[in-house]
Structure formats: C-alpha cells, structure tokens
Protein backbone atom coordinates (compact mmCIF):
# COMPACT_ATOMS: atom_id res chain seq x y z
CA UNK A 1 1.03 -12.36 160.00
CA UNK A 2 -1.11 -9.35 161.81
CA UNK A 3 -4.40 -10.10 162.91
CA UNK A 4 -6.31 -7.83 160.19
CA UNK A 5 -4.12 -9.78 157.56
CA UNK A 6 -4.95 -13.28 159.07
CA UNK A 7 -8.30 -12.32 159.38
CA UNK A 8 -8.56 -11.19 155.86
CA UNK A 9 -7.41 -14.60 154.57
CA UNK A 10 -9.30 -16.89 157.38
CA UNK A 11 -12.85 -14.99 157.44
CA UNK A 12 -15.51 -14.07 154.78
CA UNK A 13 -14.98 -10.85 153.15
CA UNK A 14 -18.91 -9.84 154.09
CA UNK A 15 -17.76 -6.61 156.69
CA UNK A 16 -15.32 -4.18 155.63
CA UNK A 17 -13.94 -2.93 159.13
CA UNK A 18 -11.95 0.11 160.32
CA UNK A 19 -8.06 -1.04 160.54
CA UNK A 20 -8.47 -0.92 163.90
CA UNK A 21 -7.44 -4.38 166.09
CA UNK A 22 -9.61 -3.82 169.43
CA UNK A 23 -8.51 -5.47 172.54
CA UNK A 24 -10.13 -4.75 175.48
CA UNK A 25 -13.27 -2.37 176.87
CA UNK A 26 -14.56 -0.48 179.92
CA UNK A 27 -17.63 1.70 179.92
CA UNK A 28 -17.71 3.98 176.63
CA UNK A 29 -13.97 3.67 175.66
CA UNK A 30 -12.36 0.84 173.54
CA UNK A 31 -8.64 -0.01 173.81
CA UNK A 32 -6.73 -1.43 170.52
CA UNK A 33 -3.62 -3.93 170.79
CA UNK A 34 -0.72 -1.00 170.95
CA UNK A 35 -2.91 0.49 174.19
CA UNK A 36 -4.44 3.08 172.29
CA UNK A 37 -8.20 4.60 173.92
CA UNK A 38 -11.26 5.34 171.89
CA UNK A 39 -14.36 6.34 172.58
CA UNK A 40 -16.87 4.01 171.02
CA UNK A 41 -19.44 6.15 169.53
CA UNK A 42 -20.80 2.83 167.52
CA UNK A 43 -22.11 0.81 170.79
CA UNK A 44 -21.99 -2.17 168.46
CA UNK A 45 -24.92 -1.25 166.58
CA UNK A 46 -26.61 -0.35 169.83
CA UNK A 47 -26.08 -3.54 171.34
CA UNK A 48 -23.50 -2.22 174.30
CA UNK A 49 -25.66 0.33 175.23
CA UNK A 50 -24.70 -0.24 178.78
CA UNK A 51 -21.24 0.60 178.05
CA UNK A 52 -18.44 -2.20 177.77
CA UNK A 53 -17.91 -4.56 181.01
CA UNK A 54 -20.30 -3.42 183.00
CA UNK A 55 -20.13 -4.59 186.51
CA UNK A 56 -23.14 -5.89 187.33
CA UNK A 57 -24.12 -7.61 184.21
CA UNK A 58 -20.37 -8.99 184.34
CA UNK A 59 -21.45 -10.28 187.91
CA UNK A 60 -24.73 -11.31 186.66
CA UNK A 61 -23.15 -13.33 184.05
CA UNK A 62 -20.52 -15.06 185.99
CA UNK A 63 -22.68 -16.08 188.49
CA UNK A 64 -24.86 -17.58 186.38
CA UNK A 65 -22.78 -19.33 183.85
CA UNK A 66 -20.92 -20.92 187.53
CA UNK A 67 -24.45 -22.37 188.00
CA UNK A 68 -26.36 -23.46 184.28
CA UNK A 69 -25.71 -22.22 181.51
CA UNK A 70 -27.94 -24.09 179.04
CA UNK A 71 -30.79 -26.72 179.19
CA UNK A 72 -32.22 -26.01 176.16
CA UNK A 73 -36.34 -25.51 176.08
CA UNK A 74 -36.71 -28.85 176.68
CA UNK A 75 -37.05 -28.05 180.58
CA UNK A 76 -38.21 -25.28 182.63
CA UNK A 77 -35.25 -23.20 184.18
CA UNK A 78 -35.67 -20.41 187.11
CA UNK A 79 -34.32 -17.55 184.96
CA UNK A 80 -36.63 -17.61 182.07
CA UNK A 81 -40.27 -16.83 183.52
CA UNK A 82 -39.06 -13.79 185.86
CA UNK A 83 -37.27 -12.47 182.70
CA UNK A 84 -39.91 -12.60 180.51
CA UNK A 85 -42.43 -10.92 182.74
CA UNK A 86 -40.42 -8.15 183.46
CA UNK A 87 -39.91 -7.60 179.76
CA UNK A 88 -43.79 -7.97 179.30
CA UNK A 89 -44.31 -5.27 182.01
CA UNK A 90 -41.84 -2.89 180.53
CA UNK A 91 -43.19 -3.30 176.92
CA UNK A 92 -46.96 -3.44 177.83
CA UNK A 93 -47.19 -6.69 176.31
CA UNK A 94 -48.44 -10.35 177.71
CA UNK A 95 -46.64 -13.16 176.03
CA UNK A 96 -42.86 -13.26 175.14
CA UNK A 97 -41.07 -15.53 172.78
CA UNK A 98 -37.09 -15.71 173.67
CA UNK A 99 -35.02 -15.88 170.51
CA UNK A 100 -31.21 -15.16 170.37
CA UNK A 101 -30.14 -12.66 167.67
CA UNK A 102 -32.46 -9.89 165.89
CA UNK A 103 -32.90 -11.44 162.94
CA UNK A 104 -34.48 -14.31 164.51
CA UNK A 105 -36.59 -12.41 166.39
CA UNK A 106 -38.32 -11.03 163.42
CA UNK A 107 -38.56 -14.27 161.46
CA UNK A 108 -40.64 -15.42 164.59
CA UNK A 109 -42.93 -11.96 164.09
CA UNK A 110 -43.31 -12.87 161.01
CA UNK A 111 -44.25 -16.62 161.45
CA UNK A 112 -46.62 -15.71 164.17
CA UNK A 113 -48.28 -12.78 162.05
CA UNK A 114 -49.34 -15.23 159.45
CA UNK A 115 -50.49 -17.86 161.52
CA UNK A 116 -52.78 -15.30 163.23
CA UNK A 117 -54.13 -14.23 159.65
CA UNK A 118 -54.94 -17.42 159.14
CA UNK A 119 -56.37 -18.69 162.41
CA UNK A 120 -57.72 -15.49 163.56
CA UNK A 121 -58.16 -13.09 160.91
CA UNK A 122 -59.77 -15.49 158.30
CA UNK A 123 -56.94 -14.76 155.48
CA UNK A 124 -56.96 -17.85 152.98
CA UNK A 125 -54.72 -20.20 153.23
CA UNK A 126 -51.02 -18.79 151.61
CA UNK A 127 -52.61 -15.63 151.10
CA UNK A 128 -51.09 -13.48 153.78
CA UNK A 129 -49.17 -10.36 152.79
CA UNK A 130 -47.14 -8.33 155.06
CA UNK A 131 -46.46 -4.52 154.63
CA UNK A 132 -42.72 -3.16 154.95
CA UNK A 133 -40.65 -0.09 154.45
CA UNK A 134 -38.31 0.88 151.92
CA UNK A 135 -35.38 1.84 153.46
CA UNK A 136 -35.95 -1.64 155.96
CA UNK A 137 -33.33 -3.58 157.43
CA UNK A 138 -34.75 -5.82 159.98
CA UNK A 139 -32.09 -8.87 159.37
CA UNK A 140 -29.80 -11.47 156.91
CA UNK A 141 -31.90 -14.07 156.15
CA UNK A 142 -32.91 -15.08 153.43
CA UNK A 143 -36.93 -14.31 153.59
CA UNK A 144 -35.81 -11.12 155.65
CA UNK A 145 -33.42 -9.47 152.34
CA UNK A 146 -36.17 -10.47 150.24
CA UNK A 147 -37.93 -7.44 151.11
CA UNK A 148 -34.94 -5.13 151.53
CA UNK A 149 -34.77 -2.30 148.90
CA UNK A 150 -31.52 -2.09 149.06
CA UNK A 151 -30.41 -3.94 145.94
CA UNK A 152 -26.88 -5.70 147.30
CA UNK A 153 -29.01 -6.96 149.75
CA UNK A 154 -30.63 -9.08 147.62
CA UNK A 155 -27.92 -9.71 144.32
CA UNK A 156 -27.07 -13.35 144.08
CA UNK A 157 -29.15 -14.64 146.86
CA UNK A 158 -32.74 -15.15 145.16
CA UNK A 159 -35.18 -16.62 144.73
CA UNK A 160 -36.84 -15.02 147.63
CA UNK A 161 -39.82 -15.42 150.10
CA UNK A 162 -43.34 -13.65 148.69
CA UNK A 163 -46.23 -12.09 150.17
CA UNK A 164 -43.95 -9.20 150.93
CA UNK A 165 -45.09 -5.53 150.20
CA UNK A 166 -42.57 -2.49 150.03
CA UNK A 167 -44.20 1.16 150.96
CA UNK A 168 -42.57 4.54 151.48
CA UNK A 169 -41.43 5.21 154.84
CA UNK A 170 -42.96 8.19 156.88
CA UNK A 171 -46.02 7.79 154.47
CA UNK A 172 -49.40 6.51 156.40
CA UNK A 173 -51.60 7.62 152.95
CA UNK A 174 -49.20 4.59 151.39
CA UNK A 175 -50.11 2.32 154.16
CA UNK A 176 -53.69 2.68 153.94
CA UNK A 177 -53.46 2.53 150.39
CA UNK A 178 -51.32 -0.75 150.75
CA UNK A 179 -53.68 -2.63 152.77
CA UNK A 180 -56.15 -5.34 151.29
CA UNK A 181 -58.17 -8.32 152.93
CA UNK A 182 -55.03 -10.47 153.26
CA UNK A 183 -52.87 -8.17 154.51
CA UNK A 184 -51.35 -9.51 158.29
CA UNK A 185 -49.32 -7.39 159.62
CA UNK A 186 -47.52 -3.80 159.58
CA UNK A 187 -43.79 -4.04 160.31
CA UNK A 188 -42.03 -1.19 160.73
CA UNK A 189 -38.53 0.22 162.66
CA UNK A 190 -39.88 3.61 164.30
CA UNK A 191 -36.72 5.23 163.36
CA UNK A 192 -34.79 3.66 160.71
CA UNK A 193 -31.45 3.07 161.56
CA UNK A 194 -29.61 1.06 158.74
CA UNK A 195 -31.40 2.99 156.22
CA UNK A 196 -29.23 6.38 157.80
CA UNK A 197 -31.23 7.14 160.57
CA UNK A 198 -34.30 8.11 159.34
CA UNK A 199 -37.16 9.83 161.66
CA UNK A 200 -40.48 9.72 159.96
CA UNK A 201 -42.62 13.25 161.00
CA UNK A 202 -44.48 13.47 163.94
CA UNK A 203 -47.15 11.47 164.59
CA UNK A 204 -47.06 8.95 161.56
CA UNK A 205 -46.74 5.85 163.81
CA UNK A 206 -49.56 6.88 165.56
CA UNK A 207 -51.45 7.41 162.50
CA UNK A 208 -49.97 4.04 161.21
CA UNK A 209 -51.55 2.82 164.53
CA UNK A 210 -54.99 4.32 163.99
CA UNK A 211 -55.17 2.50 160.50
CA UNK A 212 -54.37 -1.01 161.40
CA UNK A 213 -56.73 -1.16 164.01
CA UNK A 214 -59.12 0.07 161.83
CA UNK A 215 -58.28 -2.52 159.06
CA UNK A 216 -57.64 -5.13 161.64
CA UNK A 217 -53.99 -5.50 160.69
CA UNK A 218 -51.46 -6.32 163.27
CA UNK A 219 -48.90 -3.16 164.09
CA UNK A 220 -45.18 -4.78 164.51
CA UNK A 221 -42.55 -2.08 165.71
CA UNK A 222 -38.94 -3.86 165.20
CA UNK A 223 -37.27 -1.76 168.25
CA UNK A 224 -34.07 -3.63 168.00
CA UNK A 225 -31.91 -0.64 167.42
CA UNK A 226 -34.45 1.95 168.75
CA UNK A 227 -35.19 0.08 171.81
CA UNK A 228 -34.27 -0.51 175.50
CA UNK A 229 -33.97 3.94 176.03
CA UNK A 230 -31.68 4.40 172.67
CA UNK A 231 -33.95 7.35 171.51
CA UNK A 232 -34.88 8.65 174.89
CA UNK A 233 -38.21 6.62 175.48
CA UNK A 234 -37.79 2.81 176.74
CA UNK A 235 -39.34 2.48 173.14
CA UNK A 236 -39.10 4.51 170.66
CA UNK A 237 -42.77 4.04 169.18
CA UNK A 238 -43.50 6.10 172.74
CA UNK A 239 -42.64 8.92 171.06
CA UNK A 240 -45.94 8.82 169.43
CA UNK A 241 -47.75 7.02 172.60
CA UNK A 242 -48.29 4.10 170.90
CA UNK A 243 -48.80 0.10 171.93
CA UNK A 244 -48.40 -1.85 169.33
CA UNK A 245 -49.83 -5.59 168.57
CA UNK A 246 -45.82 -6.92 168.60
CA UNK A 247 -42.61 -5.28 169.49
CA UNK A 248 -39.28 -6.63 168.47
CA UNK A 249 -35.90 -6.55 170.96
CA UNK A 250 -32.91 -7.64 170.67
CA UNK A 251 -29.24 -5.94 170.82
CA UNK A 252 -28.93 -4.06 174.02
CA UNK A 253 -31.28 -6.74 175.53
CA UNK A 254 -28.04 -9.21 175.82
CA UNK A 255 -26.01 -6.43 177.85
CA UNK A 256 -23.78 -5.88 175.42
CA UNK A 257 -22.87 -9.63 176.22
CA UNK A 258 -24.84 -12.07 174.82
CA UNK A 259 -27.35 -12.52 171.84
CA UNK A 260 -30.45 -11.77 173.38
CA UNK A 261 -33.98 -11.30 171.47
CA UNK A 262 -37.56 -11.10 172.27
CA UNK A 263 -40.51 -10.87 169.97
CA UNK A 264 -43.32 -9.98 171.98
CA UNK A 265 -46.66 -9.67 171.45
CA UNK A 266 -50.74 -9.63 172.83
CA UNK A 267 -51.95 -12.61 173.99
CA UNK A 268 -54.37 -13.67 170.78
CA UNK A 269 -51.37 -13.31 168.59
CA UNK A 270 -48.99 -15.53 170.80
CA UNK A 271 -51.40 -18.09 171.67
CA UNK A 272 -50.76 -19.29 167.96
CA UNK A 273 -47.55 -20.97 168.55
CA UNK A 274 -48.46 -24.59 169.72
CA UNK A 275 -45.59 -26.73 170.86
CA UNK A 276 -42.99 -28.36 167.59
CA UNK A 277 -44.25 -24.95 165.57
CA UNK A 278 -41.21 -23.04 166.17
CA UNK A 279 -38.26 -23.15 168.68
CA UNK A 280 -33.83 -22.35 169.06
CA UNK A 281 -31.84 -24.70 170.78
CA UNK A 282 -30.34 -21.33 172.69
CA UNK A 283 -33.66 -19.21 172.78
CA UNK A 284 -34.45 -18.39 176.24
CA UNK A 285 -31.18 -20.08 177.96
CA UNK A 286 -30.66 -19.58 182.08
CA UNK A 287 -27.43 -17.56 180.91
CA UNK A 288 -29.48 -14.94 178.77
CA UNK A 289 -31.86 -15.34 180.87
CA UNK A 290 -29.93 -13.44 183.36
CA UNK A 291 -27.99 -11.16 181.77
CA UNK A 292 -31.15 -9.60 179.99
CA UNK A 293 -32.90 -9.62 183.43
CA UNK A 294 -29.88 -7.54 184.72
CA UNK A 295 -29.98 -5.78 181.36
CA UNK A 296 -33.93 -4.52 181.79
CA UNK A 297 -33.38 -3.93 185.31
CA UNK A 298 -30.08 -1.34 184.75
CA UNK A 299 -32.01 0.18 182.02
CA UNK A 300 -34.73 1.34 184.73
CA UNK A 301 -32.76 1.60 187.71
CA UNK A 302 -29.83 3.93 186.25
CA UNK A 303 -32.77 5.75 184.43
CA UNK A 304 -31.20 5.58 180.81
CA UNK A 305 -33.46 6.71 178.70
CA UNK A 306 -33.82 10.02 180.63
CA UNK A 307 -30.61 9.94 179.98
CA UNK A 308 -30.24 9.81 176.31
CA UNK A 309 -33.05 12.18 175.88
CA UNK A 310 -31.65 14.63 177.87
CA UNK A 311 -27.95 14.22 176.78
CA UNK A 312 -29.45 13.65 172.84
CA UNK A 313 -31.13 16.90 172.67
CA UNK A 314 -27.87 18.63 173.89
CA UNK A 315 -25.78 16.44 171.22
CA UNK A 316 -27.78 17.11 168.58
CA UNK A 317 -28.10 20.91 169.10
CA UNK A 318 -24.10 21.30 169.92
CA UNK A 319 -23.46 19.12 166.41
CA UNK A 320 -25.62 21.91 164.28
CA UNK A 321 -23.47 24.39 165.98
CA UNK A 322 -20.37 22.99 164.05
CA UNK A 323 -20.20 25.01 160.88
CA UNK A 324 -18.59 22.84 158.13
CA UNK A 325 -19.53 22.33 154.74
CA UNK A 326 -19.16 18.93 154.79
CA UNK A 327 -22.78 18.15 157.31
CA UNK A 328 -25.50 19.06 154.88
CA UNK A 329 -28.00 17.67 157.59
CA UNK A 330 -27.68 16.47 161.58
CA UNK A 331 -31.09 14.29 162.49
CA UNK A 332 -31.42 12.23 165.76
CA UNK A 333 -33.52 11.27 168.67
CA UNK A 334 -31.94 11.08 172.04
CA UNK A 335 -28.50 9.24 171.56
CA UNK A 336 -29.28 8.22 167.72
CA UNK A 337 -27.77 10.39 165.15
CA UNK A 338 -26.71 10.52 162.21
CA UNK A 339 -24.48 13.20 160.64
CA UNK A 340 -25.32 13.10 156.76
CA UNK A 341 -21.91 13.83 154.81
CA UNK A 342 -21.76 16.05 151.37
CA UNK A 343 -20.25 13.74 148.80
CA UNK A 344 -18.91 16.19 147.25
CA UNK A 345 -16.16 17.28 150.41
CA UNK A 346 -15.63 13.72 151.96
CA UNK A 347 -17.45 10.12 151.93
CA UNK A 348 -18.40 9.52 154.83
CA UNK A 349 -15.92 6.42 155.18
CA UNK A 350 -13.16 9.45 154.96
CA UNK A 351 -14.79 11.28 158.09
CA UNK A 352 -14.96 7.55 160.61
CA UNK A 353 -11.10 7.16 159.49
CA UNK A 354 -10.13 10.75 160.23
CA UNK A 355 -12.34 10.16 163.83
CA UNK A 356 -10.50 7.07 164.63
CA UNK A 357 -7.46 8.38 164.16
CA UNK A 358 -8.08 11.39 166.19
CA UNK A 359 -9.72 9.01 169.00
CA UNK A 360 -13.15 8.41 168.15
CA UNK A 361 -14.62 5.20 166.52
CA UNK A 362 -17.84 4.56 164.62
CA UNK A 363 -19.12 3.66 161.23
CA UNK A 364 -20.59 4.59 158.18
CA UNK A 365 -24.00 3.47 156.95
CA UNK A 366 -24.99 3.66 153.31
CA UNK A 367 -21.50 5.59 152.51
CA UNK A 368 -22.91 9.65 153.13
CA UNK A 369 -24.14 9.11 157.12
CA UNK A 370 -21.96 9.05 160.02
CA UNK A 371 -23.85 7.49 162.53
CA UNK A 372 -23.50 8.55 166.38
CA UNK A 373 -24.77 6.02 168.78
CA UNK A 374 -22.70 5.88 172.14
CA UNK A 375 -23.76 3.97 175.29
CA UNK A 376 -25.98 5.55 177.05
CA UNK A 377 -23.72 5.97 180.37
CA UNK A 378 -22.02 8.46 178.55
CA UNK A 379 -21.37 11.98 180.43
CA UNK A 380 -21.86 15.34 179.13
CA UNK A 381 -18.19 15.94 179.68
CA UNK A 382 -17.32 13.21 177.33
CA UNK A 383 -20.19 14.22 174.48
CA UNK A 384 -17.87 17.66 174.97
CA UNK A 385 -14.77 15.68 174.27
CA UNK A 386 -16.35 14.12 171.73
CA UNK A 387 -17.72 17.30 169.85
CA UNK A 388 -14.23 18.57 169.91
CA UNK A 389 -13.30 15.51 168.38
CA UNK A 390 -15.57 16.17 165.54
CA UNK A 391 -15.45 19.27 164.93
CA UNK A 392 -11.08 19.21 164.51
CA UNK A 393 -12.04 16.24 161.94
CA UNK A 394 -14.27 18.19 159.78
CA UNK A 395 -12.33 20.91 159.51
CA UNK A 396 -9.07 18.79 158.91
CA UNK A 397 -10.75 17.69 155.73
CA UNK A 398 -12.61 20.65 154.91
CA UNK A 399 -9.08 22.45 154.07
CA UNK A 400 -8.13 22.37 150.13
C-alpha cells in the first residue's frame, strides 16, 4: 500500500493534499521519497518561516529537550520568563499568555476580551459582543467557525457561540457603525491570508485604531500568519504604525518546529486571568520555550523582515512582469502573495499541480489564489529560479 493510499484509508478526509509524499527538508527546499527537490513556496502556512532544519533552532531544540522538556504550568521553569519578555519587548506589549497552536491563542483573546468588558469596561453580564471580518479565518474551533463567513466552515457543525458580529473587511465606516455599548473587542488579521490574501487600503488599521480608542473597544490584531517579519515589518499592523490592545502569534513563533502561540496583550487586559480561569497542559513548556526564544532572536539577528520587504517588493514587481492571461491580479506585502487565477483559463488547483511538477510546491486557497509565501531566508537568486518556474507553468497551460 503507498503512503498517500494508506493515508487516505487511516486519516480523516478534512485536507485534500498535493500527491506529493515529502521526506526530508533543509532551508527553502523540500525533498519527496524518490529524492526529488522542491522549493517550498508554502512555508507551512508561514509557520517555517525560518526555512526547514535550521541549525540553530535544531541545536536549540536538542539541547533543550536533553534537559526538560515538560513540567507543565504547575511549576516555574527557566525558559518561560526570558521568552516571554523578549516577545513583550518585540511586540510592545507587557503581559504574555503562552498557548500552543493559533487557534488557541485566539480563543484565549477572546476569553480575556470579555472578561475585561465585564470587569473593566462595565458591559452587563453575557452581553459582550465582539466585532470580526468577513473573509476571517482565525482557527477550527468550534466558537472560532462560528463567525467564519465562509459557509463550509460552519455546515454540520452548529449550533454556534453568539455575541459574534461580521463587518466588511477594509471598511472602518462599518466598524464604527458596528460598535455599541457592549461591544469588547475588534479582532482583525491585518492582511487576510486564508481569505486570499487580502490587503485592506492604506491606513484603515490605523483608522480602525483611532475608533476603538475612541469607543473604548479593545483593538486585537491576529498576526499569526502576518507576523514574526512575513510582510516586511516584525508585525504587520506596523505598516500602519499601530500598537494595538492584543496581538496574536503563533506559526513561525515555534521555528517551524513546534506549536508555539502567544496572545499578548496590555497589562489591564491580562491582569484578568486569575489562576484555574484558563490554562494548556503544554502552554508555555521549557521545550517551546526555547525554540521560540531562538525563534524571536533569529528573526532579529538575521534581520528578516528587511528581508522580506526588500526581496517582496522585487517578487511582486517581477510577478506583474509575467504576461499571461491566466493572473487577473498579483497583491502582496513583503513575502505574502497571492497570485489570483482567471477561472476561466485554469483553477488555481491546476496551476500548484503544474508548479509541483515543474519543482515548485504551494497551495491553493479558496480555489482562484495561488498563494506565495516562502521562508524568509530565501535569496534573490532562488525568487529568480522561482519566477522562471512560474512563468514556464502559466504559459504551459495558457496554450489551447
């Protein structure tokens, strides 16, 4: 039996994956079981921004998991406090609560922006309402799809979570519109990235920022994806110089390793957790710790998101050089792009097949985008590589 058959029959239909069996990584490329290289324009959702096996958050983690591993938060542990402070520093923020995957981090931004509208903000008891996006995707769970517009999102798994409220992305007039006396919190991805990487215009999270201060609402940036130099700012809500009240991490924040996630936030906001009100067995262990220490600390040191600014403007500008009728649109900021397919040449599932089979792997998202997203060690000779790449794939299916 092959491995895509076995894992066909053995594991939940819920991904539909390239047929590609991957065994092994280094840096940007991918090798698959017959030896064959890729380059891995996907970076696991952003999550191996570092590049695969990197050495010193391989070292980091060996070392560490040859000393402790996991404790749970039952005890104090060295690695925890100087890794938290550092990501405090780098975010602007003073309290940190560790969490493992994404997901969880935003059910803990959510849990603390209602217990601040109640304790702080005076909201009635059950009352509080939380503004999102159309277009979100901030998670799986349950409460999480309940406000996803995307309809197979939700199908088959209701009922769902309320005080949810769904506005139009890139739309601050909606916003202010939205917001009433119960409202808690703004939550918002600065670029969306599930939704087909989405850029609202200029200067509407700073505008988003100006309102909820002004209403007293709490400004949550989920920075997951964007985070951690992706879009050529540490955060992407720097774009528009902005500090919000909370900021979300998670993907790259594990080194490509581990599940890592932060939700971090000002003090007044975290000081309403009180011990027994929320917690994760895993959250905050000495190994992820570590590694997301290392993580923070190569993100500075090897200056990547001067990187992906400076090689994203030259990506994006070389990929609306390639004339083919089959791009109706190229959008991106630093090393987050999308390539928006014409249904009417190619879905964009047809254009990631032709790419892997020419080399190159990545994914579609919401079947017309081709989403570009490499680690952020890549080299301008290998964005050239890959732009030849491309461009022999959309012309191989442009032809009648």
């Amino acid at each position: 039996m092959s491995i895509i058959n076995q894992e066909k029959r053995f594991c939940a239909h819920n991904y539909e994956p390239l047929p590609v069996v991957l065994a092994r990584g280094r840096g940007i490329h991918v090798w698959d079981e017959q030896g064959k290289r890729y380059i891995d324009m996907m970076s696991a959702y952003s999550a191996a921004s570092h590049g695969h096996g990197h050495p010193r958050l391989i070292a980091t983690l060996n070392a560490q998991a040859a000393q402790l591993s996991i404790v749970s938060r039952a005890f104090y542990t060295a690695k925890l406090a100087p890794f938290l402070e550092k990501a405090c520093s780098m975010t602007g923020q003073n309290m940190a609560l560790p969490m493992n995957t994404g997901a969880e981090a935003v059910e803990t931004a959510l849990k603390a922006a209602r217990k601040w509208a109640y304790t702080k903000k005076g909201v009635p008891a059950d009352k509080a309402e939380i503004i999102t996006c159309e277009g979100n995707f901030h998670g799986r769970t349950i409460t999480i799809v309940g406000f996803s517009s995307e309809e197979q999102y939700k199908n088959g798994f209701g009922p769902f979570t309320p005080g949810f409220k769904n506005i139009p992305f890139g739309d601050s007039a909606a916003l202010e519109v939205a917001i009433t006396d119960n409202t808690a919190a703004f939550l918002v991805e600065p670029i969306q990235g599930e939704g087909g990487i989405i850029i609202p215009p200029k200067g509407y999270l700073a505008e988003c920022a100006r309102i909820c201060r002004e209403k007293n609402v709490l400004l949550i940036c989920d920075e997951i994806q964007t985070g951690l130099g992706r879009t050529g700012q540490f955060l992407a809500c720097e774009h528009d110089h902005v500090q919000p009240d909370g900021v979300i991490l998670g993907k790259a924040l594990g080194g490509g390793i581990l599940p890592v996630s932060l939700f971090l936030a000002s003090r007044e906001v975290m000081e309403v957790f009180q011990p027994g009100d929320h917690g994760s067995t895993f959250g905050g262990n000495p190994l992820g710790a570590a590694v997301g220490l290392e993580a923070l600390n190569v993100t500075i040191e090897k200056r990547l998101p001067e990187q992906a600014a400076k090689l994203g403007e030259y990506f994006i500008s070389s990929l609306r050089n390639i004339e083919s009728p089959l791009v109706s649109e190229v959008r991106g900021k630093g090393l987050m792009i999308g390539l928006e397919i014409d249904p009417a040449y190619a879905t964009a599932r047809e254009v990631c097949e032709t790419l892997m089979n020419k080399g190159l792997l990545t994914k579609e998202t919401h079947e017309t985008v081709v989403r570009l997203a490499p680690p952020l060690i890549i080299t301008k000779a290998e964005i050239d590589q890959v732009l030849g790449i491309i461009e022999k794939s959309l012309h191989s299916l442009a032809k009648p």
